[in-house]
Structure formats: C-alpha cells, structure tokens
C-alpha atoms as a PDB file:
ATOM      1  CA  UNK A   1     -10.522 172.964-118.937  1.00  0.00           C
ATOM      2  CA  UNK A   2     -13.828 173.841-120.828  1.00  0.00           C
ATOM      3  CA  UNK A   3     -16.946 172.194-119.916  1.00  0.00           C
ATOM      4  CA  UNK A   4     -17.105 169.771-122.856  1.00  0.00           C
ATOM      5  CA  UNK A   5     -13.890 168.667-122.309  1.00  0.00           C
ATOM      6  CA  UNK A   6     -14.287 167.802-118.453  1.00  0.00           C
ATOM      7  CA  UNK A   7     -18.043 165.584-120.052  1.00  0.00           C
ATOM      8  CA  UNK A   8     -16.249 163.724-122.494  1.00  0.00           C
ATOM      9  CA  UNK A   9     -13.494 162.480-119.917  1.00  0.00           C
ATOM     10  CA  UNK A  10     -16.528 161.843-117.848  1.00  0.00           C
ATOM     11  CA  UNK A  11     -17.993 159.880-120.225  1.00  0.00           C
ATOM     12  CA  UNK A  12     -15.162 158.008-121.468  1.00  0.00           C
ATOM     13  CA  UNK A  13     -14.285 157.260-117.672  1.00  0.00           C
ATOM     14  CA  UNK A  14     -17.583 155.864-116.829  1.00  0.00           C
ATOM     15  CA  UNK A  15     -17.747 153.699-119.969  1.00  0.00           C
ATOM     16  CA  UNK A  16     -14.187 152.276-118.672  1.00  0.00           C
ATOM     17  CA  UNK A  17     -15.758 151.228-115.365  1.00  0.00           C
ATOM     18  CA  UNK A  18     -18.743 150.053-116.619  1.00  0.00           C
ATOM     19  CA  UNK A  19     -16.875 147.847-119.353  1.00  0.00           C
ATOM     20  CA  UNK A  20     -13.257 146.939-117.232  1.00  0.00           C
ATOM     21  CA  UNK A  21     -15.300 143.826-115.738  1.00  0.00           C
ATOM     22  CA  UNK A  22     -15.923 142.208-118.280  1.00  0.00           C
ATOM     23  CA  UNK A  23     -13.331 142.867-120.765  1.00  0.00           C
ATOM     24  CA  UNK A  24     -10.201 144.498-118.290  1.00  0.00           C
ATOM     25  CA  UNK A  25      -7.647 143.764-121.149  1.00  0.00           C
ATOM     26  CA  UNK A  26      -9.550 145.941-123.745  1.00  0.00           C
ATOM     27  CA  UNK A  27     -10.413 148.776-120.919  1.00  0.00           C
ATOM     28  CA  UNK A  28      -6.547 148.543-119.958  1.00  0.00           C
ATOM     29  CA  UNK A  29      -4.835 148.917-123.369  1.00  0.00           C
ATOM     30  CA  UNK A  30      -7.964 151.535-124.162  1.00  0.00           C
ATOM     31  CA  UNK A  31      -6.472 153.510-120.839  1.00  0.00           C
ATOM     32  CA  UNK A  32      -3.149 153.729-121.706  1.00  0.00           C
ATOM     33  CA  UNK A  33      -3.915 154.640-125.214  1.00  0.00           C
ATOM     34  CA  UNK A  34      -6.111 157.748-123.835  1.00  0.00           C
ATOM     35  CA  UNK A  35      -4.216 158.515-120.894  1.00  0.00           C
ATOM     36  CA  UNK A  36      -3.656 161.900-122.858  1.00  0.00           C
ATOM     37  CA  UNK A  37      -7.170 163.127-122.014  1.00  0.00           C
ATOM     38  CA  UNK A  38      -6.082 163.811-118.540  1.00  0.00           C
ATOM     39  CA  UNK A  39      -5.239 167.083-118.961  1.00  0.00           C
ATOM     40  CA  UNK A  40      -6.005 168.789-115.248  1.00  0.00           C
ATOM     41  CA  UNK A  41      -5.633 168.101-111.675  1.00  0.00           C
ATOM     42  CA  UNK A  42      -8.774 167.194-110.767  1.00  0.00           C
ATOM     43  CA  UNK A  43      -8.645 164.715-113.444  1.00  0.00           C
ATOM     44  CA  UNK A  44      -5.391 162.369-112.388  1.00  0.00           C
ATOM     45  CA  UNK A  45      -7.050 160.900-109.146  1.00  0.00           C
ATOM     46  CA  UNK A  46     -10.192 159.737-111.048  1.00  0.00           C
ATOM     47  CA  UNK A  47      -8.176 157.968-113.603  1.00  0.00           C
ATOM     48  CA  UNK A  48      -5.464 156.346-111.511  1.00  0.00           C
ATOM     49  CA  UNK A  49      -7.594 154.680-109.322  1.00  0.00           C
ATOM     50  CA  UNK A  50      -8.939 152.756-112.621  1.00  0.00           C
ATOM     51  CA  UNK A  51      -5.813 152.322-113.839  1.00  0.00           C
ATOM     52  CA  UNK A  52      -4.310 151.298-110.907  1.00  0.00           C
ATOM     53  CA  UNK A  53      -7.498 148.530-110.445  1.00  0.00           C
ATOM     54  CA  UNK A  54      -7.302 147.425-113.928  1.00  0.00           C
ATOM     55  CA  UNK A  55      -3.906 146.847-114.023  1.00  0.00           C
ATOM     56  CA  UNK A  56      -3.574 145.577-110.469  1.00  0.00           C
ATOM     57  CA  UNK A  57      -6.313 143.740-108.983  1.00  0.00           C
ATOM     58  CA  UNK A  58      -7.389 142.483-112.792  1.00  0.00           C
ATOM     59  CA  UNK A  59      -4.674 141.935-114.408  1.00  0.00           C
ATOM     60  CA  UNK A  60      -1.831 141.777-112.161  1.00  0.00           C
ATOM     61  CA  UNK A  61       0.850 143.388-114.445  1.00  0.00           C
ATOM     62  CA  UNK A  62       2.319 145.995-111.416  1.00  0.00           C
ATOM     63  CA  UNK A  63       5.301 147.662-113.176  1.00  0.00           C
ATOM     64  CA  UNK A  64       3.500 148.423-116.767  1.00  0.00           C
ATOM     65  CA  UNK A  65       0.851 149.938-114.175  1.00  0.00           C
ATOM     66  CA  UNK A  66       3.476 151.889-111.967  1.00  0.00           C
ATOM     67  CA  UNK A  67       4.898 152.719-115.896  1.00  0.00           C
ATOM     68  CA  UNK A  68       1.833 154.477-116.953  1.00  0.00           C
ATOM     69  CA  UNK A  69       0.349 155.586-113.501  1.00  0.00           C
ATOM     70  CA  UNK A  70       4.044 157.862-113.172  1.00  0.00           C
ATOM     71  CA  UNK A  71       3.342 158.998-116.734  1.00  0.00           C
ATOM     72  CA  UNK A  72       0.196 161.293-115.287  1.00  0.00           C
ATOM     73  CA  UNK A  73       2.305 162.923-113.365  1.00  0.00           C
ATOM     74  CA  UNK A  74       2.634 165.858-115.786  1.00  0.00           C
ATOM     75  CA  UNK A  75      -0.934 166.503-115.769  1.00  0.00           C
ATOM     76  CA  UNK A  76      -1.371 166.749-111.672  1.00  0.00           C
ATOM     77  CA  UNK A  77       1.426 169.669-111.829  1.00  0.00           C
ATOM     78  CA  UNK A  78       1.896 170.907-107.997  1.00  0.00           C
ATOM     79  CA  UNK A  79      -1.664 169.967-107.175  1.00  0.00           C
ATOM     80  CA  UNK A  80      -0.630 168.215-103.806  1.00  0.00           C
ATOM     81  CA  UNK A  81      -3.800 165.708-103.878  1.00  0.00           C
ATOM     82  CA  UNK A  82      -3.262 164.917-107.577  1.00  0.00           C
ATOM     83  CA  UNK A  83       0.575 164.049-107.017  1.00  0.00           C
ATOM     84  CA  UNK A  84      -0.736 161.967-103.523  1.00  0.00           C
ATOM     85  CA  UNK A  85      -3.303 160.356-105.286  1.00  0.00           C
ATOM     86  CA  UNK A  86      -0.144 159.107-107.841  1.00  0.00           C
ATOM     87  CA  UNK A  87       1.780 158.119-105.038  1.00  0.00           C
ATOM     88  CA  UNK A  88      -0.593 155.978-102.763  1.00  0.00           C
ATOM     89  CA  UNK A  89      -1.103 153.644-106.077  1.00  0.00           C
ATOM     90  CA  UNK A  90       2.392 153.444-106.849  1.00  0.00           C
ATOM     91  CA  UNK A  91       3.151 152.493-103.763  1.00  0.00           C
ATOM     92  CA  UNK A  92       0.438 149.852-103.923  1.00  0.00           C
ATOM     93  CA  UNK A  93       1.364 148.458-106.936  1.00  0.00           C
ATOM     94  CA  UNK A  94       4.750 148.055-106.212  1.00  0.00           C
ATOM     95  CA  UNK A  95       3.807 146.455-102.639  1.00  0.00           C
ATOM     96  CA  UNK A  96       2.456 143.850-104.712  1.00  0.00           C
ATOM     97  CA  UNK A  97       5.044 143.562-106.647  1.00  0.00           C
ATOM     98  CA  UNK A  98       6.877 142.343-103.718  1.00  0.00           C
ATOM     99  CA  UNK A  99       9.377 145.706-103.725  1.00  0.00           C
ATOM    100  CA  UNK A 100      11.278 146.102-100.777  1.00  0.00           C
ATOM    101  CA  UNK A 101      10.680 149.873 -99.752  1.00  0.00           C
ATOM    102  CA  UNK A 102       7.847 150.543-101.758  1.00  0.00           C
ATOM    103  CA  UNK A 103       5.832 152.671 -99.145  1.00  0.00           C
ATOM    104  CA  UNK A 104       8.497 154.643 -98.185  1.00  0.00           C
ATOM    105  CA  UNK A 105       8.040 158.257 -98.368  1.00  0.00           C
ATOM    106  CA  UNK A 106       4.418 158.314 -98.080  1.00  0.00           C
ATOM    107  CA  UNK A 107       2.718 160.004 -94.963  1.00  0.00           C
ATOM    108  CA  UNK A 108       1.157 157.049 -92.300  1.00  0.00           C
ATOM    109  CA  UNK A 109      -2.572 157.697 -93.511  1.00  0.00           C
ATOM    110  CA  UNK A 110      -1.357 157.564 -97.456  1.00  0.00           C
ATOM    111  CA  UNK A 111       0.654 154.274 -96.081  1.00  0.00           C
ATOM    112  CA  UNK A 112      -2.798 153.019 -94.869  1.00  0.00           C
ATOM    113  CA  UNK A 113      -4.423 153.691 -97.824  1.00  0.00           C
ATOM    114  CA  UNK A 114      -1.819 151.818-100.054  1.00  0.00           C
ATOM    115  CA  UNK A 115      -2.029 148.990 -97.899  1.00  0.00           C
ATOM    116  CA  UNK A 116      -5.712 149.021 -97.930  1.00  0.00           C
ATOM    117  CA  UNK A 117      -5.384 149.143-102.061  1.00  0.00           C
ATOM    118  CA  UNK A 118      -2.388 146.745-101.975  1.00  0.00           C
ATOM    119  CA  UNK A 119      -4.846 144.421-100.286  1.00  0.00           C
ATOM    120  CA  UNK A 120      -7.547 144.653-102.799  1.00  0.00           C
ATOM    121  CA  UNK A 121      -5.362 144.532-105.264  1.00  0.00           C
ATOM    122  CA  UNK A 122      -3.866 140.714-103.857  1.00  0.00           C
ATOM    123  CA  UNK A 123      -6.986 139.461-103.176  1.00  0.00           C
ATOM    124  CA  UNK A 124      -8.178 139.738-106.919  1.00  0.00           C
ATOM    125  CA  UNK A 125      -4.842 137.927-108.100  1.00  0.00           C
ATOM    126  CA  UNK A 126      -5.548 135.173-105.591  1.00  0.00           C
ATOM    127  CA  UNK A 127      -2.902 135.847-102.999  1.00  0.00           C
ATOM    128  CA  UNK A 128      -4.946 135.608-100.173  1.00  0.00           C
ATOM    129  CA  UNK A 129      -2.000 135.551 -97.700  1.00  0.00           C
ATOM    130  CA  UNK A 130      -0.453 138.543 -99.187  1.00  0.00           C
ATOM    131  CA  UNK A 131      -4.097 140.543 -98.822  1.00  0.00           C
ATOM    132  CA  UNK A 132      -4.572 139.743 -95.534  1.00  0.00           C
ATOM    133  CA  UNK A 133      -0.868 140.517 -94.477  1.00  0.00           C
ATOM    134  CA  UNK A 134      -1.702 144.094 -96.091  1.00  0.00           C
ATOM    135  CA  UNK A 135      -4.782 144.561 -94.900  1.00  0.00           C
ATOM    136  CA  UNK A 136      -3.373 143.742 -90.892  1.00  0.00           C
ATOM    137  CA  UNK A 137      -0.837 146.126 -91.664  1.00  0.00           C
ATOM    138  CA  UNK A 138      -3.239 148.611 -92.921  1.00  0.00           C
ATOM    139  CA  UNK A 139      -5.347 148.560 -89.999  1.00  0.00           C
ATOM    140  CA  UNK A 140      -2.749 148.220 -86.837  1.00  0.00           C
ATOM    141  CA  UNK A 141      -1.353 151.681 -88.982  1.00  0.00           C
ATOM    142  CA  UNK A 142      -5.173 152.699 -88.865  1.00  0.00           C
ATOM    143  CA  UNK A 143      -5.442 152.745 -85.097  1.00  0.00           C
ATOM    144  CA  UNK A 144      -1.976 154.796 -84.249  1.00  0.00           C
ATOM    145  CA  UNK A 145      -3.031 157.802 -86.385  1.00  0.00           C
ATOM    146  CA  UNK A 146      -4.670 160.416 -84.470  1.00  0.00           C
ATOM    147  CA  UNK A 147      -8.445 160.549 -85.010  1.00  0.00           C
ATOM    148  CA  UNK A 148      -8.489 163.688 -87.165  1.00  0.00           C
ATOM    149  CA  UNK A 149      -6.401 161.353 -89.926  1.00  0.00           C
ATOM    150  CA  UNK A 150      -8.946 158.661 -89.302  1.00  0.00           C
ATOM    151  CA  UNK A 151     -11.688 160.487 -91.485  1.00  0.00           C
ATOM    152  CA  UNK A 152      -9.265 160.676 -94.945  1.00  0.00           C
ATOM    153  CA  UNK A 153      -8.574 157.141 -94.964  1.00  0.00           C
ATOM    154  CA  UNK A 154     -11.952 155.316 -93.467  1.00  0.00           C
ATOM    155  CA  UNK A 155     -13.178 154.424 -96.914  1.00  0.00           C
ATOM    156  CA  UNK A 156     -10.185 152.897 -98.198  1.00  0.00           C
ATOM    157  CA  UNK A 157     -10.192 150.939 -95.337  1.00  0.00           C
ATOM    158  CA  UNK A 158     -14.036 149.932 -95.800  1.00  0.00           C
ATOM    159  CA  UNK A 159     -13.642 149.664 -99.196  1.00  0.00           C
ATOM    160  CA  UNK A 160     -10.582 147.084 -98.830  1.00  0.00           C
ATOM    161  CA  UNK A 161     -12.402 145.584 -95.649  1.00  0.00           C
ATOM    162  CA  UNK A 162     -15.775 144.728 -97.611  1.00  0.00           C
ATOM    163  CA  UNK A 163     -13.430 143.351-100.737  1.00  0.00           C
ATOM    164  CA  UNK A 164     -10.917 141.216 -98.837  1.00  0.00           C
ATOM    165  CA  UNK A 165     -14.340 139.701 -96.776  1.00  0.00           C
ATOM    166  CA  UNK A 166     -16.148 138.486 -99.654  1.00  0.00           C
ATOM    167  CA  UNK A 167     -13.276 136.741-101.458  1.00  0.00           C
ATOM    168  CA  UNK A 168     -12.199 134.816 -98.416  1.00  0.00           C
ATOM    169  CA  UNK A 169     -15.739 133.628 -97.785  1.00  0.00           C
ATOM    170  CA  UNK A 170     -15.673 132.240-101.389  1.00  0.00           C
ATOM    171  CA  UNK A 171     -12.640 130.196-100.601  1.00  0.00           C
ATOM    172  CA  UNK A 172     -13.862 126.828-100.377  1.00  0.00           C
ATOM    173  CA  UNK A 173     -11.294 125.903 -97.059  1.00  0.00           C
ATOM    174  CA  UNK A 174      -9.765 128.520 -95.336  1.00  0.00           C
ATOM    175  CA  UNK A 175      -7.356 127.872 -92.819  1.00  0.00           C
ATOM    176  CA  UNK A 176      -7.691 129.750 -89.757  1.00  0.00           C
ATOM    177  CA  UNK A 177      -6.025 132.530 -90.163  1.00  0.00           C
ATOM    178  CA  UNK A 178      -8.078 133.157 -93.232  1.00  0.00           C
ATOM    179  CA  UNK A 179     -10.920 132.901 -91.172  1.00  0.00           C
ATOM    180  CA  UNK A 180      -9.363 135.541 -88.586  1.00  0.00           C
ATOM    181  CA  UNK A 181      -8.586 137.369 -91.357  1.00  0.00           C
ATOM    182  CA  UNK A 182     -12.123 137.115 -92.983  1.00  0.00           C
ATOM    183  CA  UNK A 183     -13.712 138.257 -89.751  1.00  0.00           C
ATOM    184  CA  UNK A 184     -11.225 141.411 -89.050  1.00  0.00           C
ATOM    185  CA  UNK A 185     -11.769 142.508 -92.707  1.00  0.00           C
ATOM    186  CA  UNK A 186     -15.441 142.347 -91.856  1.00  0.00           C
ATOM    187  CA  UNK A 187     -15.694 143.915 -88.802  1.00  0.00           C
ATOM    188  CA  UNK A 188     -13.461 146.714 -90.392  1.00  0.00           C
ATOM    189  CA  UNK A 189     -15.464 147.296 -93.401  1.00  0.00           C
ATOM    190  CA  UNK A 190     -18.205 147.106 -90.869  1.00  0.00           C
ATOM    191  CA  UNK A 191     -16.343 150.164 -88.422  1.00  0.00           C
ATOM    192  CA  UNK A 192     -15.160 152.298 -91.228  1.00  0.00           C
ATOM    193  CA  UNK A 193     -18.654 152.545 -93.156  1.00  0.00           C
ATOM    194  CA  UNK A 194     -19.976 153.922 -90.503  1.00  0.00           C
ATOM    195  CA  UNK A 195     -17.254 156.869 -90.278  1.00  0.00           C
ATOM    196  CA  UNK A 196     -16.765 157.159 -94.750  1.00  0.00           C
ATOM    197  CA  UNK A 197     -20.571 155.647 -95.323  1.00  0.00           C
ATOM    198  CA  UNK A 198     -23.988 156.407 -94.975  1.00  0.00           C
ATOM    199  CA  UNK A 199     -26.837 153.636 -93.923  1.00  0.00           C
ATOM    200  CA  UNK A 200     -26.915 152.108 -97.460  1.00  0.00           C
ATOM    201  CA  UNK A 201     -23.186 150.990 -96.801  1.00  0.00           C
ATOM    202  CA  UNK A 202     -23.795 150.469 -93.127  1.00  0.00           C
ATOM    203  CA  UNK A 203     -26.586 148.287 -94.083  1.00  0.00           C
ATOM    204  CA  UNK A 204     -24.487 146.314 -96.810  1.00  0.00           C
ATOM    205  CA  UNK A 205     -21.451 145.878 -94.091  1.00  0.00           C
ATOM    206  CA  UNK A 206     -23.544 144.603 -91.873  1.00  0.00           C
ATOM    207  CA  UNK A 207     -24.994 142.052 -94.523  1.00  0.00           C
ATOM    208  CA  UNK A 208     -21.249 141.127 -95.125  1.00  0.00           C
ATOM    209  CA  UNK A 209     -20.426 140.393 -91.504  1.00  0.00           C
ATOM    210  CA  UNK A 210     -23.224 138.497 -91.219  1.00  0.00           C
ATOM    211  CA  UNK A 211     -22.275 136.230 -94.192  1.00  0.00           C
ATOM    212  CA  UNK A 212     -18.573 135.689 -92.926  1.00  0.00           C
ATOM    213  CA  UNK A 213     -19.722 135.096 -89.704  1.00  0.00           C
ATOM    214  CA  UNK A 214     -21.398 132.310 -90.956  1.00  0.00           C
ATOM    215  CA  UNK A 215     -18.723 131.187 -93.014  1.00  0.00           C
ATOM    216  CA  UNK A 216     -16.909 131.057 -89.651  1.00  0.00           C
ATOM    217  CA  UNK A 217     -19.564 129.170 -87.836  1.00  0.00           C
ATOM    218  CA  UNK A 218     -20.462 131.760 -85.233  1.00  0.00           C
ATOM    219  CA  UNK A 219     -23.835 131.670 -85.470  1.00  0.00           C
ATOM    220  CA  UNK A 220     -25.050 133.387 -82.889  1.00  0.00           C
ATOM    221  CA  UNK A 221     -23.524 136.885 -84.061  1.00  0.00           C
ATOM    222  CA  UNK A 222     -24.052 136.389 -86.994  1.00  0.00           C
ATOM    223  CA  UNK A 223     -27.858 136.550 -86.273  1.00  0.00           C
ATOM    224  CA  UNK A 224     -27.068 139.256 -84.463  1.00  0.00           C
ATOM    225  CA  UNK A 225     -25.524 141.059 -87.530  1.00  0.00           C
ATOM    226  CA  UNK A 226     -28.260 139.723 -89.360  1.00  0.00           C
ATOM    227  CA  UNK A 227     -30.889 141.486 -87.067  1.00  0.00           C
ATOM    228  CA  UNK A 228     -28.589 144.917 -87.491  1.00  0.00           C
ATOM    229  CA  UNK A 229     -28.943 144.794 -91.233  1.00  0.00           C
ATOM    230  CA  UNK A 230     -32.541 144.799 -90.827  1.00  0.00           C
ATOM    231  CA  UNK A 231     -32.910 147.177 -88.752  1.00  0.00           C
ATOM    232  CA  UNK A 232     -30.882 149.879 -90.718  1.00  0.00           C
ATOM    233  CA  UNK A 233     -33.317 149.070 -93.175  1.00  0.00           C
ATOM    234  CA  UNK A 234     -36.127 149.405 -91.147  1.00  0.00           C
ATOM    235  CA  UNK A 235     -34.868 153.146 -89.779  1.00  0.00           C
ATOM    236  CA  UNK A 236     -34.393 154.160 -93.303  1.00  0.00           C
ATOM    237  CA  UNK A 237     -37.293 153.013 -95.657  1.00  0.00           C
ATOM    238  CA  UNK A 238     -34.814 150.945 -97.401  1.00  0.00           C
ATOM    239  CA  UNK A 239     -36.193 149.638-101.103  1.00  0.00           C
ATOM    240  CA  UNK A 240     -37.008 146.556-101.677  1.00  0.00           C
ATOM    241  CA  UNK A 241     -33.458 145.061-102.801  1.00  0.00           C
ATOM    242  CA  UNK A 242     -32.007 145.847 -99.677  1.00  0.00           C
ATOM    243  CA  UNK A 243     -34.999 144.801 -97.300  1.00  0.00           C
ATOM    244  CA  UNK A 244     -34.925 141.709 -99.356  1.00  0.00           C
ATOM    245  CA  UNK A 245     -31.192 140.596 -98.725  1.00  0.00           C
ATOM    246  CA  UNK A 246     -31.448 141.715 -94.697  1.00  0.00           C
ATOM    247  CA  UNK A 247     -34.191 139.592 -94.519  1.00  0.00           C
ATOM    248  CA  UNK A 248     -32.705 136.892 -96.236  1.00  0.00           C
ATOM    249  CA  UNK A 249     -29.382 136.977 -94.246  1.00  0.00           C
ATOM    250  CA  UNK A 250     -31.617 137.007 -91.008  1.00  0.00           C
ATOM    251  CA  UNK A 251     -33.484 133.917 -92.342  1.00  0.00           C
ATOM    252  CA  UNK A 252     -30.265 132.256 -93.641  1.00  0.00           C
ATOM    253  CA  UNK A 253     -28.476 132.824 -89.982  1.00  0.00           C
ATOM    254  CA  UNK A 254     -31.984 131.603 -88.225  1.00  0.00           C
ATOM    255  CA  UNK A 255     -31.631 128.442 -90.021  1.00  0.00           C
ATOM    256  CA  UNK A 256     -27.946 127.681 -89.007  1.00  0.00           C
ATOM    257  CA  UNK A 257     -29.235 128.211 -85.378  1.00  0.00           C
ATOM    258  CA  UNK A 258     -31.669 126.012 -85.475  1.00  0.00           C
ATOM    259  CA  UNK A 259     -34.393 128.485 -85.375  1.00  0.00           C
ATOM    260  CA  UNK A 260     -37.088 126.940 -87.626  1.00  0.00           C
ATOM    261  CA  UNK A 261     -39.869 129.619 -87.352  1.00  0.00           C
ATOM    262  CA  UNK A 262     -37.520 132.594 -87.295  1.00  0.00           C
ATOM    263  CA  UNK A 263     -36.298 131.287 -90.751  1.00  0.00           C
ATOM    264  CA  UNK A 264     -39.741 130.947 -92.109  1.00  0.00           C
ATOM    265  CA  UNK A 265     -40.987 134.195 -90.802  1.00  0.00           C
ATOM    266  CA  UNK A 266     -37.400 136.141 -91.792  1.00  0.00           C
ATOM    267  CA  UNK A 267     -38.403 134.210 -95.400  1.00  0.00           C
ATOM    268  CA  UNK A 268     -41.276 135.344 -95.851  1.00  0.00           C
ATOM    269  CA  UNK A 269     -40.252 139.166 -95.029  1.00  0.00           C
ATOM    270  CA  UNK A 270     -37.907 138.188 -97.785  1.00  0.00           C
ATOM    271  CA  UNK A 271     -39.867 137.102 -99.865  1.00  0.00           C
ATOM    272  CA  UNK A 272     -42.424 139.541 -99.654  1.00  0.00           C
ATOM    273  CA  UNK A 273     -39.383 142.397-100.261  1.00  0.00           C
ATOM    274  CA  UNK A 274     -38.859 140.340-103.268  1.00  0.00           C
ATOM    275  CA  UNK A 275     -42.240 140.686-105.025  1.00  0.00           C
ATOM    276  CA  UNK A 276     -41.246 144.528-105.012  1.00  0.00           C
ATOM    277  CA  UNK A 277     -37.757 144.456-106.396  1.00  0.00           C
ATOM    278  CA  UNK A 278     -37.471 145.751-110.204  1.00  0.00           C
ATOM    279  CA  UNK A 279     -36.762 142.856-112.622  1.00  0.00           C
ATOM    280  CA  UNK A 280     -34.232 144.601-113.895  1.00  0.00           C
ATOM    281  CA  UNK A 281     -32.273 144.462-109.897  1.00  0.00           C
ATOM    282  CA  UNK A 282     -33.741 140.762-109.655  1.00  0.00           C
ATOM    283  CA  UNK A 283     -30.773 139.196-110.766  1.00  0.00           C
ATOM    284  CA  UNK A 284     -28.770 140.340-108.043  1.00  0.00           C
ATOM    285  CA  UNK A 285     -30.974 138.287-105.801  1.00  0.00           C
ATOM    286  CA  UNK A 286     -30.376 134.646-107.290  1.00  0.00           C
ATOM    287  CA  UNK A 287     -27.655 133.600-104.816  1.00  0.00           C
ATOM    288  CA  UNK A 288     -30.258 134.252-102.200  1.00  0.00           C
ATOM    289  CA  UNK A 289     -33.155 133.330-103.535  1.00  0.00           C
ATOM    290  CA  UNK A 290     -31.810 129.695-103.612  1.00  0.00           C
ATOM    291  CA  UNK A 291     -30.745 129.575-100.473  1.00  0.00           C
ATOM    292  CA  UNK A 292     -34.137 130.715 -99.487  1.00  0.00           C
ATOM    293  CA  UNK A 293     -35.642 128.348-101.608  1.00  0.00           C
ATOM    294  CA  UNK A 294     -33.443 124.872-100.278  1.00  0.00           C
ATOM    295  CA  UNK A 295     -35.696 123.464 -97.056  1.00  0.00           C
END
C-alpha cells in the first residue's frame, strides 16, 4: 500500500469518527459505500470497529452490520489479527441480535472482548438489561483467563466499563440491579484503565466512579474516589480541564456529605482550574459548572 493511499484512508476514517455523532446514518451509508478503500490488513481492524459502532450501538441494524463487516474479509487475507478483529464484532453484533451461538468459536479473551462490545453496543440502543447481562458475562470471563490474556483485552473492558457507567447514571430510576450494575461497570473501567490506560484515563475512571457512586448514594466513597481523581492530577501536572472536573467531583461529593467548607474550598480549586481552561474546552465544563454554581 503506498503512502498516499494509507493518508487518504486515514483521512477519510477520521472524518467518519469525527462526523458519525452527529449524523451516524450519513457516516453509515458513506461506510458501506467506501468499504472498498480497505485494501490491507492493517486497515480492516480500524474500519470495523466504526462500522461495527455505527451500525450497532447507533443505529442498531445488527445483520446489515454483520453483512458488510463479513464483506472485509477479503481484504484481512490470512492476517490472523485482521480476521480476529472481524470476528470479535461479528460476534458482538449478532449477540445483540439475540443469536443463539453467536460467540462460539471465538477464543475466551476474543469472547470477553465481544461481550465487552456487545455491551456497549446495548447500552446505546437502550437495553440496559441486555448491557449489563453482557458486561457480567464479560467480566466473570475476565477473571478465569490467566493474567498474561488479561493485558489484550483490559481496554475493551475499560472502554465498555466507562460506557455502560455513564448511561446507567443518566437513567432517571434504576432499579437495583442497575445500580449494582452501574457500580461494577465503574469499578471495572476503574481496574482495567489502570492495566490498558495511562493517568489521563485513570484520572477520568476515577471521576466516573465517583459520579456513580453518587448516583448510588454512597457518599462516603465516593469522596473517596473524588479525592483519588485529584490526586492523579496532582502527581501529573494535569491541565486545567482535568484539575477542574476532579475538583468539581470532590466539591460535588463534599456537598452530599454534608461537608460545607470542603465543598467551598474543593469549589474554589475548581473554579480557579476553570479560569485556565481554553474557551474552546469550556463547553465541556457546563454540566459542572452548574452544579457548582446551585448553593
């Protein structure tokens, strides 16, 4: 593959994540029109995971995703991590899809990593009891494999832990195994950063606990988590977005405890981190800000 064919799949690529927000349709019918630029290994794993995220967690059509995820199959030859990186997503998709079978065939730490997709994937189409059946399954295979096979498959499992988290702490009422479920996608997203991450998405998992902890109404950890987040950005010179939202966590959690002057101090840390964020990072900061801002 010459060079300016590998940067023009690069660029088309990025545009397609940068775009598959906001308009998914468009950046899905725009994939499967152009799934003829992937033309070498190294190029099918790339380009499945967005199609397999497009077509799963935003748009929920699995078999016209399983359709044109087997169709790259040609380009990943007898490269064994091209045809895996097929595989796990088909198997995800079709997991959602409610198959009976569908992971069969894959090695335990691919399984894992299906799950782990599978329960992205279910989360995003609102089937909160599917995700978090996936996700249990993901981790209980997760902690049989031998640590050497822990290492391939921590980031799917942070990835899916952070994902599943957040969307459950949206949910207006959760019944209580969502909030279990909430709390052990956490913790894991928490765990498996630290093996896949470095201490920007230690940091950031620790932010997330701290929020579903909330959610829960353990306040006590979650300050706890809260002071973590902090800390890790304390250690590391984090920039000023970062700093800002551990210190506004902190000062969030010190307020559900009933600590009045570790909110205010915690707030003004925040605040202060604030004054230094870019404006063009700022609006990432408006959920927090008026939290901060409601006495």
């Amino acid at each position: 593959m010459n060079t300016t064919a590998a940067s023009d799949f690069d660029a088309f690529l990025a545009s397609a994540w940068n775009e598959h927000g906001d308009v998914p349709e468009a950046v899905a019918q725009r994939l499967a029109a152009h799934r003829g630029r992937v033309t070498a290994p190294a190029q099918v794993g790339p380009f499945a995971a967005l199609l397999a995220h497009v077509y799963g967690e935003h748009l929920g059509r699995w078999a016209r995703g399983v359709e044109l995820l087997d169709a790259l199959r040609g380009a990943a030859g007898d490269d064994a991590a091209a045809r895996a990186a097929i595989d796990r997503r088909v198997a995800s998709l079709r997991h959602c899809a409610g198959e009976a079978g569908a992971l069969e065939g894959l090695t335990e730490p691919d399984r894992v990593s299906a799950l782990a997709l599978a329960a992205a994937a279910l989360a995003g189409r609102g089937d909160l009891a599917g995700a978090i059946g996936a996700f249990d399954e993901a981790l209980a295979c997760a902690q049989a494999l031998p640590t050497a096979d822990v290492a391939g498959i921590a980031r799917a499992l942070a990835v899916g832990g952070n994902n599943l988290a957040s969307v459950l702490e949206e949910k207006g009422h959760r019944s209580a195994d969502e909030t279990r479920g909430m709390l052990a996608a956490a913790r894991a997203g928490l765990s498996y950063w630290k093996l896949a991450g470095t201490w920007l998405e230690e940091e950031r998992a620790e932010y997330r606990l701290a929020r579903s902890l909330l959610k829960a109404g353990d306040v006590a950890q979650a300050v706890q988590a809260a002071q973590r987040c902090v800390a890790v950005c304390e250690a590391n010179d984090a920039p000023a977005l970062e700093r800002f939202f551990g210190h506004a966590v902190l000062a969030v959690a010190y307020r559900s405890a009933g600590d009045r002057s570790g909110f205010e101090a915690s707030r003004g840390l925040a605040m202060q981190a604030y004054d230094a964020v870019p404006n063009d990072e700022r609006p990432w900061c408006e959920g927090d800000l008026a939290e901060l801002n409601t006495r």
